[in-house]
Protein backbone atom coordinates (compact mmCIF):
# COMPACT_ATOMS: atom_id res chain seq x y z
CA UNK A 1 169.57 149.62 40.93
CA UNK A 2 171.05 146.31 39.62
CA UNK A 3 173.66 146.47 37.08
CA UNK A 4 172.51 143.38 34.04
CA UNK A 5 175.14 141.98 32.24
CA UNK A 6 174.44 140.83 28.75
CA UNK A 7 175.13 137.24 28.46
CA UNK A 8 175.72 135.14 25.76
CA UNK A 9 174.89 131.52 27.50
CA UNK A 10 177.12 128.64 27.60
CA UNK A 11 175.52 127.11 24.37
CA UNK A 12 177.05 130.35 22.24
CA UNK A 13 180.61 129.26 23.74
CA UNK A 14 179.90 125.48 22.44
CA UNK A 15 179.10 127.40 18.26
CA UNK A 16 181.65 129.66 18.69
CA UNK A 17 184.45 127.06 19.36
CA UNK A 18 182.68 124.84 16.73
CA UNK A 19 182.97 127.38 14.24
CA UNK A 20 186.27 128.23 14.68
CA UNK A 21 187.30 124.64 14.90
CA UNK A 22 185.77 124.69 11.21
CA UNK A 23 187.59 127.51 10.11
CA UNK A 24 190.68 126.48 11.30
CA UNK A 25 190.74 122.81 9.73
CA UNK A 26 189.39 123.60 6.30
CA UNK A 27 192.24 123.87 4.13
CA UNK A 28 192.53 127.06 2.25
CA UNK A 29 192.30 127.25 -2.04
CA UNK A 30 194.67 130.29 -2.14
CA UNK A 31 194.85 131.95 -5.73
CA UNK A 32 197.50 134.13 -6.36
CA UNK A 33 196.71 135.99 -9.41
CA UNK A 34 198.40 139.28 -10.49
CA UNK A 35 197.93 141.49 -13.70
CA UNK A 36 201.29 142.74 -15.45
CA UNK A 37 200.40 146.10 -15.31
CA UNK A 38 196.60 148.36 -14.78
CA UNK A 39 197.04 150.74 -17.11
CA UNK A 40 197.60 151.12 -21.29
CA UNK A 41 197.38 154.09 -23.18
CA UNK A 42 196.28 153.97 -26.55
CA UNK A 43 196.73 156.49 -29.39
CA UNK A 44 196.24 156.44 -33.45
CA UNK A 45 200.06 155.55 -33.42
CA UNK A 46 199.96 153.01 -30.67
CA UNK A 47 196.62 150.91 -31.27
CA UNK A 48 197.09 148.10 -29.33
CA UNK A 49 198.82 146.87 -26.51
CA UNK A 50 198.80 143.65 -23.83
CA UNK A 51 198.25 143.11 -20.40
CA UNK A 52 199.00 139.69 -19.03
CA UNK A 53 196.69 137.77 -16.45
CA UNK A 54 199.37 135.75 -14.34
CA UNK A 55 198.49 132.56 -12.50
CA UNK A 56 201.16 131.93 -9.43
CA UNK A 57 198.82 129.43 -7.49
CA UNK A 58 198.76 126.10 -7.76
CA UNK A 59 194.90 125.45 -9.21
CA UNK A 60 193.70 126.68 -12.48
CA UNK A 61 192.01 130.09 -12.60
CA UNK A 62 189.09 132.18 -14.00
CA UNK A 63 189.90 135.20 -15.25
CA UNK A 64 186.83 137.64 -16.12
CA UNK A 65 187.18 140.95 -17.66
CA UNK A 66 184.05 143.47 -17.59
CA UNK A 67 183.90 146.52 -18.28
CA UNK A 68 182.64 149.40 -15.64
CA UNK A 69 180.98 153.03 -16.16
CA UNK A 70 183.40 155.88 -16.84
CA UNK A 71 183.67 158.58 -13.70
CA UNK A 72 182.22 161.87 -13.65
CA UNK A 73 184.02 163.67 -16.29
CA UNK A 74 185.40 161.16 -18.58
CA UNK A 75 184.73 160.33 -21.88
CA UNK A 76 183.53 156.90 -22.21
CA UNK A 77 185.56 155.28 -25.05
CA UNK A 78 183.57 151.76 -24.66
CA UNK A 79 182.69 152.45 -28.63
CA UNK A 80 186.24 152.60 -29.57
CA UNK A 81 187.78 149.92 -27.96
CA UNK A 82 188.16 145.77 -28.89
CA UNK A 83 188.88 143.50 -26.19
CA UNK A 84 189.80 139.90 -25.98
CA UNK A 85 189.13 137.55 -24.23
CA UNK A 86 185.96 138.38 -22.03
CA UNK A 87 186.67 135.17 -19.96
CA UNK A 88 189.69 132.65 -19.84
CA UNK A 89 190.86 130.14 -17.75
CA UNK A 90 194.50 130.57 -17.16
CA UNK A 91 196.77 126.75 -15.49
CA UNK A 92 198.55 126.90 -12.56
CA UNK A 93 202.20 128.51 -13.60
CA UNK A 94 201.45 130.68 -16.19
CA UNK A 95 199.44 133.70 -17.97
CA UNK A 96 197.58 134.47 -20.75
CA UNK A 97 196.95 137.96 -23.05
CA UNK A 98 194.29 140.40 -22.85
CA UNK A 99 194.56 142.07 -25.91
CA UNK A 100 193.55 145.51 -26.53
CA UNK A 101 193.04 147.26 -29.83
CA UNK A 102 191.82 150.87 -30.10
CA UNK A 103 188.60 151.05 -33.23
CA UNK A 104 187.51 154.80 -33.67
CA UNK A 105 185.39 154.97 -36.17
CA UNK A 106 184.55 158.15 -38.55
CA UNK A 107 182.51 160.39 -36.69
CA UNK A 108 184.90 159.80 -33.15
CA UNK A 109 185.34 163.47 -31.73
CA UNK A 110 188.86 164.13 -30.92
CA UNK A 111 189.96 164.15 -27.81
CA UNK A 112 190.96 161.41 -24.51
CA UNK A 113 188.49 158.77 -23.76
CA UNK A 114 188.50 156.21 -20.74
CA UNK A 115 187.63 152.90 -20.42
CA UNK A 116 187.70 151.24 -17.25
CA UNK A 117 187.53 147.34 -16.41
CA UNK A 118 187.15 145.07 -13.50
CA UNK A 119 189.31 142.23 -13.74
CA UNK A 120 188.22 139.22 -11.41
CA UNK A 121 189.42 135.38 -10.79
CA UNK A 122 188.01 132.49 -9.11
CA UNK A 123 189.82 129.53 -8.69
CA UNK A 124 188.81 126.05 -10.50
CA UNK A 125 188.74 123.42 -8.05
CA UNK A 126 188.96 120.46 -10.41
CA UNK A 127 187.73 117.03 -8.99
CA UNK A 128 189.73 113.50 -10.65
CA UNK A 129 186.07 111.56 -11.46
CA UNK A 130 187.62 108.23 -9.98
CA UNK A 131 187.98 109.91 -6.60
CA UNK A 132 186.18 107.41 -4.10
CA UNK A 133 183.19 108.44 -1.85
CA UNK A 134 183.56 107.77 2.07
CA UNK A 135 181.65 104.95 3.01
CA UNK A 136 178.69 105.44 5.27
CA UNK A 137 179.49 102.41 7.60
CA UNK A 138 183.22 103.08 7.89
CA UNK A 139 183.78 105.45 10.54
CA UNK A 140 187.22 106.17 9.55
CA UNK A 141 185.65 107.20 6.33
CA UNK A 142 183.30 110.10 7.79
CA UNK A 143 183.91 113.49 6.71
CA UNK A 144 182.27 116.58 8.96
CA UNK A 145 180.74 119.72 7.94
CA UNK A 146 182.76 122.48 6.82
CA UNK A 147 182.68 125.92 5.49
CA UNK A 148 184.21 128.49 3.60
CA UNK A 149 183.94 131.72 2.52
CA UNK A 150 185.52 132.58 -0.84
CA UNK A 151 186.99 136.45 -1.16
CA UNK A 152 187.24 137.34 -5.14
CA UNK A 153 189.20 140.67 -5.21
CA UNK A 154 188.25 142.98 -8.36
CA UNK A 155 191.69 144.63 -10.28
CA UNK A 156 191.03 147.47 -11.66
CA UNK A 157 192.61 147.95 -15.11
CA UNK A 158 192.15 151.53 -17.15
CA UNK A 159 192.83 152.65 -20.40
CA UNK A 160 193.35 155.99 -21.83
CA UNK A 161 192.66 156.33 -25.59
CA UNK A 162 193.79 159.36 -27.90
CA UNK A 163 192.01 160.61 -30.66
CA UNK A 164 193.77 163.33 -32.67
CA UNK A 165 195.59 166.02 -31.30
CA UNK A 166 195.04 167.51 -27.75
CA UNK A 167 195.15 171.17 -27.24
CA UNK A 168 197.46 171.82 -24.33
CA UNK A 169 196.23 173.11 -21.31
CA UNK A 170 197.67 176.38 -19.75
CA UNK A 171 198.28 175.30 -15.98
CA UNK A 172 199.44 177.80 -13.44
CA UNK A 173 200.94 177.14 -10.18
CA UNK A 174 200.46 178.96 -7.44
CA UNK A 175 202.60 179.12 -4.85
C-alpha cells in the first residue's frame, strides 16, 4: 500500500508568498480608542453621569453607540434611559461625552433595570482632494494590489438604573 501525500503544488507556494508579501507592505491604520470607564450606575439621586470616548490614534474616529438585549434575568431599562450621541466622530488626540440621563416615567415598577450597549469605532481615513493620481505611463508611478482586513472590536458598556428602594436580600454563606 502506497502512502499519498497531500500536496499543495508549486503554484500555492507562488499565492502564498504573494499574499504575505501584501500583508506585510500595506501599512497598517491602527486606532487606538479606549472608553473612560464600562459601567454607570444610575439612581433617582444620581440621574446622569458621563463616559468619555477617547481617541489616542492618529486619524479621526467613529464612535457608534447601540444598544443590545438585556440577559436572561434582567430588567430591560431601554424605556428609562436618554442617551447622547448615537454616533460621533471623535479627532485624533482627544474625546468626546456620552451622556447618560436616567427618564422613569410614572408607571416605572421599582426595582434595578439594565441597559447594555455596544460601543464600536472605525477609523476615518480622510483623503486631501488635491492628492495626485499615478500616471499610467510612468512606471515609477504604478501602485500594486493590496489588501486589508479591518478588525472593529465592540466595548461593552452597562448601566444599572435604580428605581425606588430595593428590599435587601438575605444571603447565607455556606461554608
Amino acid at each position: 500500500m502506497s502512502h499519498l501525500k497531500p500536496s499543495l503544488g508549486p503554484h500555492w507556494s507562488c499565492v502564498i508568498c504573494c499574499a504575505l508579501s501584501l500583508c506585510l507592505t500595506q501599512p497598517t491604520n491602527a486606532t487606538s480608542v479606549f472608553i473612560s470607564d464600562n459601567l454607570a450606575m444610575l439612581d433617582e439621586r444620581n440621574r446622569s453621569a458621563t463616559i468619555m470616548l477617547l481617541n489616542s490614534g492618529s486619524e479621526p474616529v467613529e464612535f457608534v453607540v447601540k444598544a443590545k438585549d438585556a440577559r436572561d434575568g434582567e430588567q430591560d431599562g431601554i424605556d428609562i434611559l436618554r442617551w447622547s450621541p448615537q454616533g460621533i466622530m471623535v479627532p485624533p488626540g482627544e474625546g468626546a461625552p456620552l451622556r447618560l440621563a436616567l427618564r422613569p416615567n410614572e408607571n416605572t415598577e421599582p426595582g434595578e433595570y439594565v441597559v447594555r450597549f455596544g460601543v464600536s469605532s472605525r477609523p476615518l481615513l480622510v483623503e486631501p482632494p488635491f492628492r495626485s493620481m499615478p500616471s499610467a505611463t510612468d512606471p515609477r508611478e504604478q501602485q500594486g494590489m493590496g489588501a486589508s482586513v479591518s478588525i472593529q472590536p465592540v466595548i461593552e458598556v452597562v448601566v444599572y438604573l435604580q428605581i425606588g428602594e430595593l428590599e435587601p436580600v438575605d444571603v447565607q454563606v455556606i461554608y
